[in-house]
C-alpha atoms as a PDB file:
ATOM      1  CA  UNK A   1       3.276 -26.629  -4.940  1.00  0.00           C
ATOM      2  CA  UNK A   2       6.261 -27.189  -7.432  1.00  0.00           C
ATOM      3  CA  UNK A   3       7.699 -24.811  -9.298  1.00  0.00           C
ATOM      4  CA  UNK A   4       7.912 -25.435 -12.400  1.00  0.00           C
ATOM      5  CA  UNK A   5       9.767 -22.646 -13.594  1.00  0.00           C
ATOM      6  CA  UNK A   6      13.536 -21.471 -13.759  1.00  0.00           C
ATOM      7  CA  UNK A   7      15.732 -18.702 -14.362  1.00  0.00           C
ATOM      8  CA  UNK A   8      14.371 -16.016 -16.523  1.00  0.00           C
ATOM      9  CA  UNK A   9      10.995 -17.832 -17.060  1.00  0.00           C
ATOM     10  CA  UNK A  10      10.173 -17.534 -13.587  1.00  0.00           C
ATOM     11  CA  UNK A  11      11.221 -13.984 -13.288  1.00  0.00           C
ATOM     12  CA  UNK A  12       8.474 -13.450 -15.953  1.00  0.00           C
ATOM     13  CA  UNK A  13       5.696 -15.502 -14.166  1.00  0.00           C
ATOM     14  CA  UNK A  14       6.348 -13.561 -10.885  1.00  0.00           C
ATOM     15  CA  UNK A  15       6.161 -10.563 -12.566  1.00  0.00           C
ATOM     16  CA  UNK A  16       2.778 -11.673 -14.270  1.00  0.00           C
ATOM     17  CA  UNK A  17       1.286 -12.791 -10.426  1.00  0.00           C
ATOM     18  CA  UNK A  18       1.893  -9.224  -9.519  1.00  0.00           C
ATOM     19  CA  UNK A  19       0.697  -7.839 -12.110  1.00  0.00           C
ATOM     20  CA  UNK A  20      -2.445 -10.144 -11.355  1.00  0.00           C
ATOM     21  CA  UNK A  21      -2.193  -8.763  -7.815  1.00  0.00           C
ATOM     22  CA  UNK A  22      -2.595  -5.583  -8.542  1.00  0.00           C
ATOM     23  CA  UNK A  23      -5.040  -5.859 -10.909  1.00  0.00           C
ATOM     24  CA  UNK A  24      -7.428  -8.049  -8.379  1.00  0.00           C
ATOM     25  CA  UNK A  25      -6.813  -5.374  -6.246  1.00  0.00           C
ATOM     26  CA  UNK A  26      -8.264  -2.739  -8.209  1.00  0.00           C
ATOM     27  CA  UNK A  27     -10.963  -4.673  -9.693  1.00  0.00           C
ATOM     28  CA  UNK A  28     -12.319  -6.001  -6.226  1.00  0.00           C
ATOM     29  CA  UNK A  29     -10.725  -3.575  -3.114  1.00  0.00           C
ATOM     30  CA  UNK A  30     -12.133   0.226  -2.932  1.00  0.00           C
ATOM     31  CA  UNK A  31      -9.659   1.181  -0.515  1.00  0.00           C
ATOM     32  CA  UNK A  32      -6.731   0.139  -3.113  1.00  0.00           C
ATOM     33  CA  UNK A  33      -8.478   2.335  -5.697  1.00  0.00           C
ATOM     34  CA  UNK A  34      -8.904   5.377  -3.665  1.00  0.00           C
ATOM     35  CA  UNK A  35      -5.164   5.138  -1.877  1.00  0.00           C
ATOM     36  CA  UNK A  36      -3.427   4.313  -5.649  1.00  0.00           C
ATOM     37  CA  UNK A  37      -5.674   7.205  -6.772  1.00  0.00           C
ATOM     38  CA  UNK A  38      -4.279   9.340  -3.893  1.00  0.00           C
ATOM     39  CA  UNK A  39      -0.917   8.022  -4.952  1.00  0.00           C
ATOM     40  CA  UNK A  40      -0.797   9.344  -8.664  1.00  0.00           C
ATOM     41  CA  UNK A  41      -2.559  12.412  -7.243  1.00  0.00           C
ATOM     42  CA  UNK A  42       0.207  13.516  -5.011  1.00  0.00           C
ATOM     43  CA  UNK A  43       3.512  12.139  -6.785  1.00  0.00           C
ATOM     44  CA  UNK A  44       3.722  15.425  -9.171  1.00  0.00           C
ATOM     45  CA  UNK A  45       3.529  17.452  -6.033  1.00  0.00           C
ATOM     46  CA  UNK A  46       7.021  15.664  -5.437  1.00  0.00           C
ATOM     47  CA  UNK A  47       8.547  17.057  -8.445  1.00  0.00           C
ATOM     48  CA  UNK A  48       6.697  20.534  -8.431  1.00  0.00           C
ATOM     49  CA  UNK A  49       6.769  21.824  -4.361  1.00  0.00           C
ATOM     50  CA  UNK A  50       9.961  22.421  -3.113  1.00  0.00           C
ATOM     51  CA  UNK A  51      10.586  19.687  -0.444  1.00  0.00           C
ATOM     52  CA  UNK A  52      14.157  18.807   0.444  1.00  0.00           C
ATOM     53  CA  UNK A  53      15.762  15.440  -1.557  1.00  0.00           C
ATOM     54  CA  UNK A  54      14.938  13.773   1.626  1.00  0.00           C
ATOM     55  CA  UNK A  55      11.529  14.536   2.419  1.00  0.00           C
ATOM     56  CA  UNK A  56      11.414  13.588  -1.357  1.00  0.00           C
ATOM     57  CA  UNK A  57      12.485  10.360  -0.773  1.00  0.00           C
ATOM     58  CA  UNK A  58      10.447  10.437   2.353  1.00  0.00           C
ATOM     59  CA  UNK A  59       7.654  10.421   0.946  1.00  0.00           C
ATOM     60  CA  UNK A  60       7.667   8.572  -2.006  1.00  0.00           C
ATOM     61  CA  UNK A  61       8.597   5.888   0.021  1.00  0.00           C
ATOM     62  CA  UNK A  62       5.860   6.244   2.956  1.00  0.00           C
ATOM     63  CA  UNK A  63       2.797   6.937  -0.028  1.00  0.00           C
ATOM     64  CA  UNK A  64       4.596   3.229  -1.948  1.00  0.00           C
ATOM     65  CA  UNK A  65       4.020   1.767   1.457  1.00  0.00           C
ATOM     66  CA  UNK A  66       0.492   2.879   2.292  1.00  0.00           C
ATOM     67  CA  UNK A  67      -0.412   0.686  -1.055  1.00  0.00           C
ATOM     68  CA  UNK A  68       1.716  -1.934   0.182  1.00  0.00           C
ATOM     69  CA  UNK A  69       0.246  -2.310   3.442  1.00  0.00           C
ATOM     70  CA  UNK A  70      -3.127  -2.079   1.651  1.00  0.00           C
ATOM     71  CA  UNK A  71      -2.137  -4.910  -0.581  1.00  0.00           C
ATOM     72  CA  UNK A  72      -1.152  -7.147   2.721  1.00  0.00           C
ATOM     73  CA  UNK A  73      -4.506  -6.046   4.097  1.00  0.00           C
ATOM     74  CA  UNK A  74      -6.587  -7.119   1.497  1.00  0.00           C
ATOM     75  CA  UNK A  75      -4.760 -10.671   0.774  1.00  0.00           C
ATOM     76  CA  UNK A  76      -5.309 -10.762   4.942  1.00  0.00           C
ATOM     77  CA  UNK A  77      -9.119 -10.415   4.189  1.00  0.00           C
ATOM     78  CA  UNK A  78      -9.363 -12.490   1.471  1.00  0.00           C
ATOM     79  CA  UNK A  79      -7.899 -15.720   3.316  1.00  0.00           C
ATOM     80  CA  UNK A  80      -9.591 -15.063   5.911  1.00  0.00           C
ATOM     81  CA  UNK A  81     -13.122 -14.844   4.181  1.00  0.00           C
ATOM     82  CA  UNK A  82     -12.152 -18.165   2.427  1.00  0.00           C
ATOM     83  CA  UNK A  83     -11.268 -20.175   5.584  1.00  0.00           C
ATOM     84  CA  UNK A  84     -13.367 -18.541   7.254  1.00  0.00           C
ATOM     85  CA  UNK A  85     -16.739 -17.852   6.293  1.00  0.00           C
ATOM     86  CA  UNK A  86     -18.909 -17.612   9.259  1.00  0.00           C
ATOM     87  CA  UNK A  87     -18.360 -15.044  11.943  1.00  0.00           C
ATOM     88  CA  UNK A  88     -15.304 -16.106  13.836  1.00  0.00           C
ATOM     89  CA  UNK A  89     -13.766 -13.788  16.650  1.00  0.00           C
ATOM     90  CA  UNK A  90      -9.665 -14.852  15.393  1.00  0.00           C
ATOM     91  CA  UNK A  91     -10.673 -14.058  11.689  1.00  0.00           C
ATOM     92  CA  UNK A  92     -12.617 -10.599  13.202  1.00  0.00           C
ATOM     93  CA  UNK A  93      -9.371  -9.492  15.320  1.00  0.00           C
ATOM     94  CA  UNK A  94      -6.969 -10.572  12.180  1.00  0.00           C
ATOM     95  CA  UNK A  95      -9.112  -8.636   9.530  1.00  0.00           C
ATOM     96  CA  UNK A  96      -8.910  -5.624  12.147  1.00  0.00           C
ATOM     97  CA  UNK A  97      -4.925  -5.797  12.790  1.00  0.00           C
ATOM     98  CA  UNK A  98      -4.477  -5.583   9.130  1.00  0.00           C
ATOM     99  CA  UNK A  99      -7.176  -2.804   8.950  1.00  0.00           C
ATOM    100  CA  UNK A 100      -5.629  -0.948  11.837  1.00  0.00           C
ATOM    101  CA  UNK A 101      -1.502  -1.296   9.872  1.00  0.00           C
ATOM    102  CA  UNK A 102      -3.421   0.241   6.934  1.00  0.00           C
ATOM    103  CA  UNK A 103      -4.589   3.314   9.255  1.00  0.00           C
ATOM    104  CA  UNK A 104      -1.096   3.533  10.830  1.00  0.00           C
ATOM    105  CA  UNK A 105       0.650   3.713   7.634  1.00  0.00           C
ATOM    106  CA  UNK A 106      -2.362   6.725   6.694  1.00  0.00           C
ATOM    107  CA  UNK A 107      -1.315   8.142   9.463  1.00  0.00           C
ATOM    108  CA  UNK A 108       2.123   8.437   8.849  1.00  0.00           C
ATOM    109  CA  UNK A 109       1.887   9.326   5.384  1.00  0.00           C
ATOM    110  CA  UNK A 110      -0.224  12.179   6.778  1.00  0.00           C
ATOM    111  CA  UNK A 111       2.517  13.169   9.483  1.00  0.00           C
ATOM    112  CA  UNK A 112       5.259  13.508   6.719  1.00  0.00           C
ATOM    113  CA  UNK A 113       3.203  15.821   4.357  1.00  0.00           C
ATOM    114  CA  UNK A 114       2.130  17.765   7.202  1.00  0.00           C
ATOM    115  CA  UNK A 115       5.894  17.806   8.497  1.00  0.00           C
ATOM    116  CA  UNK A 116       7.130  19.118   4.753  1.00  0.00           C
ATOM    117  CA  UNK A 117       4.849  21.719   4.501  1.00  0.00           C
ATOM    118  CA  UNK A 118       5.624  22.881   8.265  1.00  0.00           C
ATOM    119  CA  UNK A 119       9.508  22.688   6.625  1.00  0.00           C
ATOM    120  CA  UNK A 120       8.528  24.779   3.630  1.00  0.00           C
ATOM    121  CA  UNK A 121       6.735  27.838   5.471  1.00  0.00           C
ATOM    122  CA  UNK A 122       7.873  27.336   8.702  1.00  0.00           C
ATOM    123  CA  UNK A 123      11.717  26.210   8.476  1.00  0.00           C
ATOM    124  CA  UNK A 124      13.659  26.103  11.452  1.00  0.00           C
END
């Protein structure tokens, strides 16, 4: 595939892929919905509760990559549903490593709330 684009022009077009990205990701993966609802839920909580700067950061950062890892895991699916269609044990076990980097980055998201509320009413 050529590009056919330059300079500024294709800054533009990769910003309107993404925005295609995203937008195939809402329109066709639950799991994106429900984590980037999750996500808007639980950003003013940043500004309001009284986290340090760097559990701040912290967290903004793990909740940007829980949808980021989603995003990976759902472009993982969708090749693999296109090449292949019929049950195959590779395409199983790489639709479940991208399913199980999805729960590991839940996880962790989970750890650092947990760990800056512990830090708010139980500081050390």
């Amino acid at each position: 595939m050529k590009a056919n684009k330059t300079g500024i022009a294709r800054i533009f077009a990769a910003f309107s892929y993404s925005a295609d990205g995203i937008g195939a990701a809402f329109r066709h993966e639950a799991a994106f919905r429900q984590e980037s609802l999750l996500y808007v839920l639980l950003l003013p909580l940043l500004y309001f509760l009284p986290f340090t700067l760097v559990f701040k950061c912290l967290l903004l950062a793990v909740n940007t990559m829980v949808l980021i890892v989603e995003l990976l895991n759902s472009a993982i699916e969708s090749v693999v549903d296109l090449v292949s269609p019929d049950y195959n044990i590779y395409a199983k076990r790489a639709k479940d490593m991208g399913s199980a980097a999805v729960l590991f980055s839940l996880l962790l998201a989970l750890v650092l709330w947990l760990t800056a509320f512990a830090d708010i009413f139980f500081p050390y």
